[in-house]
Protein backbone atom coordinates (compact mmCIF):
# COMPACT_ATOMS: atom_id res chain seq x y z
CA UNK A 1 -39.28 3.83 -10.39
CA UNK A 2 -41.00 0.41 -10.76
CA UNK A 3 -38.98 -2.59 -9.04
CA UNK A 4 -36.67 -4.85 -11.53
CA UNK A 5 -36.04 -7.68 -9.39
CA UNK A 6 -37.14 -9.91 -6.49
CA UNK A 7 -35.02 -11.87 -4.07
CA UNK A 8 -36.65 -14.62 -2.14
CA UNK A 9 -36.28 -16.75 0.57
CA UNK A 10 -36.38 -20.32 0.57
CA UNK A 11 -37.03 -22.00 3.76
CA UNK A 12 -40.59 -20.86 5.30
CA UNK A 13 -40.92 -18.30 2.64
CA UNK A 14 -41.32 -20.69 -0.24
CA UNK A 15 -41.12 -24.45 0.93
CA UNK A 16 -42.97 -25.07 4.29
CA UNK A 17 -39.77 -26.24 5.85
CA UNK A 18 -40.98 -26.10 9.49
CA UNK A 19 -44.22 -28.14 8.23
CA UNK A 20 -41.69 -30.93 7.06
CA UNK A 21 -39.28 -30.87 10.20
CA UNK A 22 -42.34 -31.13 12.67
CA UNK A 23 -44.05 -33.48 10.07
CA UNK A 24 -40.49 -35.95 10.62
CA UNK A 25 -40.43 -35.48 14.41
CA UNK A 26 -44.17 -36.90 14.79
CA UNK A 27 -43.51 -39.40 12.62
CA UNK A 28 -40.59 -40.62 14.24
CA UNK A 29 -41.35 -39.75 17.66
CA UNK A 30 -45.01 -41.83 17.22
CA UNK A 31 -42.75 -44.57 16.10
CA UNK A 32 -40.56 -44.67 19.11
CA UNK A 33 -43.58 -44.33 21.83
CA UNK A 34 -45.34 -47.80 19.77
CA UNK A 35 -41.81 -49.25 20.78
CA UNK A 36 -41.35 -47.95 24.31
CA UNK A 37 -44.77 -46.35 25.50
CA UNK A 38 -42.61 -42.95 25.32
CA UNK A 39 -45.30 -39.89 24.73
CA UNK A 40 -43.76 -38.61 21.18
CA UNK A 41 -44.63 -34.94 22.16
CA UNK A 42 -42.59 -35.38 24.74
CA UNK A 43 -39.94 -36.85 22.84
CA UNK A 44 -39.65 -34.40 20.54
CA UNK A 45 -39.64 -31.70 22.55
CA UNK A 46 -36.67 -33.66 24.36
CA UNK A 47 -34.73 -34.53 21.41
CA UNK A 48 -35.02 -30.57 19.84
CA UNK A 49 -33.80 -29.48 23.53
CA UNK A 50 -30.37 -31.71 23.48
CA UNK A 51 -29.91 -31.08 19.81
CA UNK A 52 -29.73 -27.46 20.20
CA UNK A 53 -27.21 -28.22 23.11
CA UNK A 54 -25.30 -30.67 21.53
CA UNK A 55 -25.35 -28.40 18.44
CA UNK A 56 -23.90 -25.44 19.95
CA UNK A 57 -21.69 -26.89 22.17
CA UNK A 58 -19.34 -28.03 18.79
CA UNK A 59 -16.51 -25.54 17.76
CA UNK A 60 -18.54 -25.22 14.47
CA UNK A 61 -21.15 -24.00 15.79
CA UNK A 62 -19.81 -20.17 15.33
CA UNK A 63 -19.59 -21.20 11.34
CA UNK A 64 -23.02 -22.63 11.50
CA UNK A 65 -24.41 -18.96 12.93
CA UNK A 66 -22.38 -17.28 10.44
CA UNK A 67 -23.55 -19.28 7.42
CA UNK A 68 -27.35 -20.08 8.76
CA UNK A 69 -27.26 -23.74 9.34
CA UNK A 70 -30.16 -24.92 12.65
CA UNK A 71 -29.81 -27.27 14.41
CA UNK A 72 -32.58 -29.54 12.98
CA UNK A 73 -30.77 -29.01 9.54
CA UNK A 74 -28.02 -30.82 11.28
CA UNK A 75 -30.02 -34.25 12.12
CA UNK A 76 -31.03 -34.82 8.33
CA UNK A 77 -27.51 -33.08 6.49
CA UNK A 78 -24.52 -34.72 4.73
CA UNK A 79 -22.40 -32.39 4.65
CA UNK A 80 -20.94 -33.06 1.55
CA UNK A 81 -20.29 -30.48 -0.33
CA UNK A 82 -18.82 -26.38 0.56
CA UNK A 83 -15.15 -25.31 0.23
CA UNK A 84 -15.13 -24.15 4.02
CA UNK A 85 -12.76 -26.51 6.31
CA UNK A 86 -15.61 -25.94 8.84
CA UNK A 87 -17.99 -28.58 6.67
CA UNK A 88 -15.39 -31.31 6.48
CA UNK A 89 -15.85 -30.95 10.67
CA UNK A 90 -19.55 -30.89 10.08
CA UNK A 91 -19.26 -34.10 8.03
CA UNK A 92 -17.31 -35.84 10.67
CA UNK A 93 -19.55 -34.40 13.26
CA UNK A 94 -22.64 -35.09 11.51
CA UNK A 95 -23.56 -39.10 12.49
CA UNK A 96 -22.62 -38.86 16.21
CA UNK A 97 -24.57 -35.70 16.53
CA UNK A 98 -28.02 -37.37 15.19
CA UNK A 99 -26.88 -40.34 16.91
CA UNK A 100 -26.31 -38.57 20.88
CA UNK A 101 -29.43 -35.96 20.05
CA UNK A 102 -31.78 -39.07 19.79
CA UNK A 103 -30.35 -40.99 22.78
CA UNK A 104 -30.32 -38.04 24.91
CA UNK A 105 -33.57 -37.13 23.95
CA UNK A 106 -35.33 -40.60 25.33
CA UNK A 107 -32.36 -40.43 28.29
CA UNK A 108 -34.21 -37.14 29.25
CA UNK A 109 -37.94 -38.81 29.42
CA UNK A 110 -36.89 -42.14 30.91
CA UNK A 111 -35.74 -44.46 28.17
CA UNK A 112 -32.28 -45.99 28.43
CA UNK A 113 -31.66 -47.41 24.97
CA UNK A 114 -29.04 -46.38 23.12
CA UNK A 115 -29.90 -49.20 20.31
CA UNK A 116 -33.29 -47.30 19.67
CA UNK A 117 -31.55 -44.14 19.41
CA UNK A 118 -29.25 -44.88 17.32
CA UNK A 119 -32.46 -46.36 14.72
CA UNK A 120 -34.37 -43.35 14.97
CA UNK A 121 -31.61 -41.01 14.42
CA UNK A 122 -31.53 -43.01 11.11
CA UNK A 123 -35.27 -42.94 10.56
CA UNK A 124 -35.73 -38.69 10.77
CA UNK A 125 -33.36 -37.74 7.74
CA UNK A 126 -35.70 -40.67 5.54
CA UNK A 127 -38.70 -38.97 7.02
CA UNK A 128 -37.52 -35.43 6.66
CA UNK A 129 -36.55 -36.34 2.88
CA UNK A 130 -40.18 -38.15 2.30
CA UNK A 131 -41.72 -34.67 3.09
CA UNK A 132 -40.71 -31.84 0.31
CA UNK A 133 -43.52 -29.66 1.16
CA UNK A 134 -44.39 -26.30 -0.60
CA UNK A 135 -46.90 -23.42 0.30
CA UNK A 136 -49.84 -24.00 -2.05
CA UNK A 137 -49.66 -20.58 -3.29
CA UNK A 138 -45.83 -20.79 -3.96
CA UNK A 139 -46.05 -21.86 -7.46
CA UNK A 140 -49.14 -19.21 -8.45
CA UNK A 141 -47.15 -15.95 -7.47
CA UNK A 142 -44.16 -17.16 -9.03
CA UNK A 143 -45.83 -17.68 -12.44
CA UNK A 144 -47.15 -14.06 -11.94
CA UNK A 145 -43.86 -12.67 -11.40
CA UNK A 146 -42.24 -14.16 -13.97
CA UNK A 147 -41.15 -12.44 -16.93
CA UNK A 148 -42.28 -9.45 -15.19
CA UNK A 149 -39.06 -9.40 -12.96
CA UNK A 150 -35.81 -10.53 -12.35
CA UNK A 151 -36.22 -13.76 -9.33
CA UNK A 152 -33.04 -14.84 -7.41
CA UNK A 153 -33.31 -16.97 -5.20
CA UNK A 154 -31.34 -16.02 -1.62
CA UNK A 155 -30.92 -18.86 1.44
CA UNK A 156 -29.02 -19.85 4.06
CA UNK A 157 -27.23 -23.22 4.27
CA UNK A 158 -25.44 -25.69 3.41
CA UNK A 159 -24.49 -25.80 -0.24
CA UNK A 160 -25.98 -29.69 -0.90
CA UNK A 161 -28.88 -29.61 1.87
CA UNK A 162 -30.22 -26.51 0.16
CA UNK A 163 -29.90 -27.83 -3.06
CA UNK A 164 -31.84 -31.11 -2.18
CA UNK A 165 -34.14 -29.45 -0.84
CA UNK A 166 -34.98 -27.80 -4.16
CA UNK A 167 -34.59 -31.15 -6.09
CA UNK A 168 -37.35 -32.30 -4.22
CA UNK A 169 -39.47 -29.69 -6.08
CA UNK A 170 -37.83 -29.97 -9.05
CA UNK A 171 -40.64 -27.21 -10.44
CA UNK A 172 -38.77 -24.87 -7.84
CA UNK A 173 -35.56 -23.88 -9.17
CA UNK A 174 -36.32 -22.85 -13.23
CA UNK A 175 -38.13 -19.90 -12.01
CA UNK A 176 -34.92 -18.13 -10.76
CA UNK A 177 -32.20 -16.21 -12.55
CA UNK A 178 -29.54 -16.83 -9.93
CA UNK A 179 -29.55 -19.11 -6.73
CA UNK A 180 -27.40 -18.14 -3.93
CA UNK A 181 -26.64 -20.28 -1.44
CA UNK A 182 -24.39 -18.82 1.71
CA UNK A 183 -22.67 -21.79 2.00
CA UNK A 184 -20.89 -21.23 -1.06
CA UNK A 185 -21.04 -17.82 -0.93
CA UNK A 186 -19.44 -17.77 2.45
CA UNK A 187 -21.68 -15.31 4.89
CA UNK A 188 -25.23 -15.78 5.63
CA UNK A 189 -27.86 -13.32 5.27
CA UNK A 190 -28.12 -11.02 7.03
CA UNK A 191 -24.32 -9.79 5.78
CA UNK A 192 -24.69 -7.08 3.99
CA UNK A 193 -22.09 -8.75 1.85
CA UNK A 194 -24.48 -12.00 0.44
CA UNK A 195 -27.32 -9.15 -0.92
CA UNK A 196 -24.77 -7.07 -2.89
CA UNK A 197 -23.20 -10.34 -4.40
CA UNK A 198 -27.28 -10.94 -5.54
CA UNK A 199 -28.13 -7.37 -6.71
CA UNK A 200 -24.30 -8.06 -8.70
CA UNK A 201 -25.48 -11.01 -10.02
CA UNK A 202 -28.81 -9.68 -11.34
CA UNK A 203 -27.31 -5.95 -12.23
CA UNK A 204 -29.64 -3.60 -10.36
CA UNK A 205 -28.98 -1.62 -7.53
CA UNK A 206 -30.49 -1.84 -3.93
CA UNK A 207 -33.47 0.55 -4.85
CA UNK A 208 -34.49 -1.79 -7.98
CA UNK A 209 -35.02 -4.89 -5.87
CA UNK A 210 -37.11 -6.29 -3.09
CA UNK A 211 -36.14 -9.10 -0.64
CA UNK A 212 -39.09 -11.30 0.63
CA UNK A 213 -38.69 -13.47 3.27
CA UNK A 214 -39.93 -14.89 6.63
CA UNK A 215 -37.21 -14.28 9.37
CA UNK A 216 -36.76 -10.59 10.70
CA UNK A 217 -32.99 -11.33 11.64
CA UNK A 218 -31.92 -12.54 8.63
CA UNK A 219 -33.80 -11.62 6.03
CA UNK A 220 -35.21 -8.39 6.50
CA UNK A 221 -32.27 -7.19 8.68
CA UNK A 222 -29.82 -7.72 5.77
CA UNK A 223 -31.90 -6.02 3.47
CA UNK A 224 -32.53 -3.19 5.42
CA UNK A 225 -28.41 -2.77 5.91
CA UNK A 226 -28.30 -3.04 2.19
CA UNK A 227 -30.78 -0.67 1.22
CA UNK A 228 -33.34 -3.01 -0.03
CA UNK A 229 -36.81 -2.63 0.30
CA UNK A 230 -37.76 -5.40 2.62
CA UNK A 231 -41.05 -7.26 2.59
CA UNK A 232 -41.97 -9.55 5.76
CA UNK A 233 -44.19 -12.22 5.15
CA UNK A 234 -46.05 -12.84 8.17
CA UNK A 235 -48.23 -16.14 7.99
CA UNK A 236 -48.87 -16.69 12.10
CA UNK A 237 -49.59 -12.76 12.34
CA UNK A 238 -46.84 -12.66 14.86
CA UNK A 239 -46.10 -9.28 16.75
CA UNK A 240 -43.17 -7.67 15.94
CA UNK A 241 -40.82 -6.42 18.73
CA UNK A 242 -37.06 -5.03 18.69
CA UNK A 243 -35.57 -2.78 16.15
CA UNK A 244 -36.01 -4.43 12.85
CA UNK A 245 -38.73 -2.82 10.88
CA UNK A 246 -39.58 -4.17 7.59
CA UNK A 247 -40.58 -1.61 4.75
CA UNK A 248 -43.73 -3.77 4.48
CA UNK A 249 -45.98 -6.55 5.75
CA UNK A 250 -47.82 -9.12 4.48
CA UNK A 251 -49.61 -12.21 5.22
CA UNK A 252 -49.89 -14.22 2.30
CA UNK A 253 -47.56 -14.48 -0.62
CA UNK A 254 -50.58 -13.89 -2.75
CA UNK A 255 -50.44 -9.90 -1.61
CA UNK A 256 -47.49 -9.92 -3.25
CA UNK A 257 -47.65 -8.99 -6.78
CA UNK A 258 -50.00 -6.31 -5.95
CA UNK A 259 -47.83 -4.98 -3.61
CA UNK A 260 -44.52 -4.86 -6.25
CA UNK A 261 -47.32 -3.10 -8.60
CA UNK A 262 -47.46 -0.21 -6.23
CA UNK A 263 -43.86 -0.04 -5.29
């Protein structure tokens, strides 16, 4: 029986969110080394070390697994919005966390300056938010899937982040029937429970949908669990180890209406 519907990803699937991040970092990072001679690669690989640490040494940080909020999310988010107790923490959290990643992150290379740290924690979220980036064929497959089947759109996050994000490409969001966010939902992918709530939402059952998406561990893990056929985009070719097997591969979103004709 032909597929009725298609859940996608957001992040990495279709906006080149790791593009943008490591777009913000350079940017920032060649800022600080015209100020203190600092090498920016070395910065930024600095600053991402103690903002993982920072990041999961916080009591939210169990909530931030659960609902599928990074680390890097954290240096650019405002927490604002999500009926959770756990993102009124976030909130507070949020400006001494950018603030301590940054000054850490020149501590660790040699830089002492607290005042500088303090300016480019400031500087990445307006760089980050400059930088809405899509894949170029994101906008071609969609039109070719629309019409033809049921889209619902399925990420992880924070309610407003995620939702920025799309107003950034305000083209984006008219081409779905449903957006799901887990932060409002309350699980992340992959909980089994966050891909029933979708395949509720659009009225199909597990063997009428697909679920497209970058990340084995999230994505095609909770599909799999759920009884979805799961499709793996693979852009860097990257070799596949463990125990999550997606039902199928592919390399470019482009392969993928051809592939949904044949399913």
């Amino acid at each position: 029986m032909a597929k009725q519907a298609v859940l996608f990803d957001l992040d990495d699937t279709l906006l080149w969110d790791e593009r943008s991040v490591k777009e913000a970092f350079g940017a920032v990072c060649r800022y600080a080394g015209e100020r203190t001679g600092a090498d920016p690669e070395a910065l930024e690989a600095a600053v991402r070390r103690e903002a993982r640490a920072l990041y999961e040494s916080y009591e939210t940080y169990p909530f931030t697994q659960r609902i599928g909020i990074n680390p890097f999310e954290g240096l650019w988010a405002e927490f604002r919005e999500g009926e959770q107790e756990e993102f009124r923490k976030l909130r507070a959290l949020a400006p001494a966390y950018r603030r301590e990643s940054w000054i850490r992150g020149l501590r660790a290379i040699g830089v002492d300056d607290e005042a500088l740290g303090a300016e480019l924690a400031e500087r990445f979220p307006a760089e980050r938010r400059a930088r809405p980036l899509v894949y170029d064929e994101t906008f071609e497959v969609l039109d070719r899937l629309r019409g033809r089947y049921r889209l619902l759109l399925l990420t992880n996050g924070s309610p407003d982040l995620q939702r920025e994000k799309l107003a950034g490409v305000p083209k984006l969001a008219p081409y779905f029937d449903h957006i799901v966010i887990s932060g409002e939902f309350g699980e992340g992918k992959p909980a089994v429970s966050i891909f029933r709530h979708a395949l509720s939402l659009l009225g199909v059952g597990p063997e009428d949908a697909v679920m497209v998406g970058d990340k084995l561990t999230t994505d095609i893990l909770g599909a799999n669990r759920t009884g979805i056929d799961s499709i793996w985009i693979n852009r860097h070719g990257l070799e596949r180890s463990g125990e999550i097997v997606p039902s199928y591969e592919i390399r470019s979103l482009r392969e993928l209406p051809s592939l949904l004709e044949r399913l």
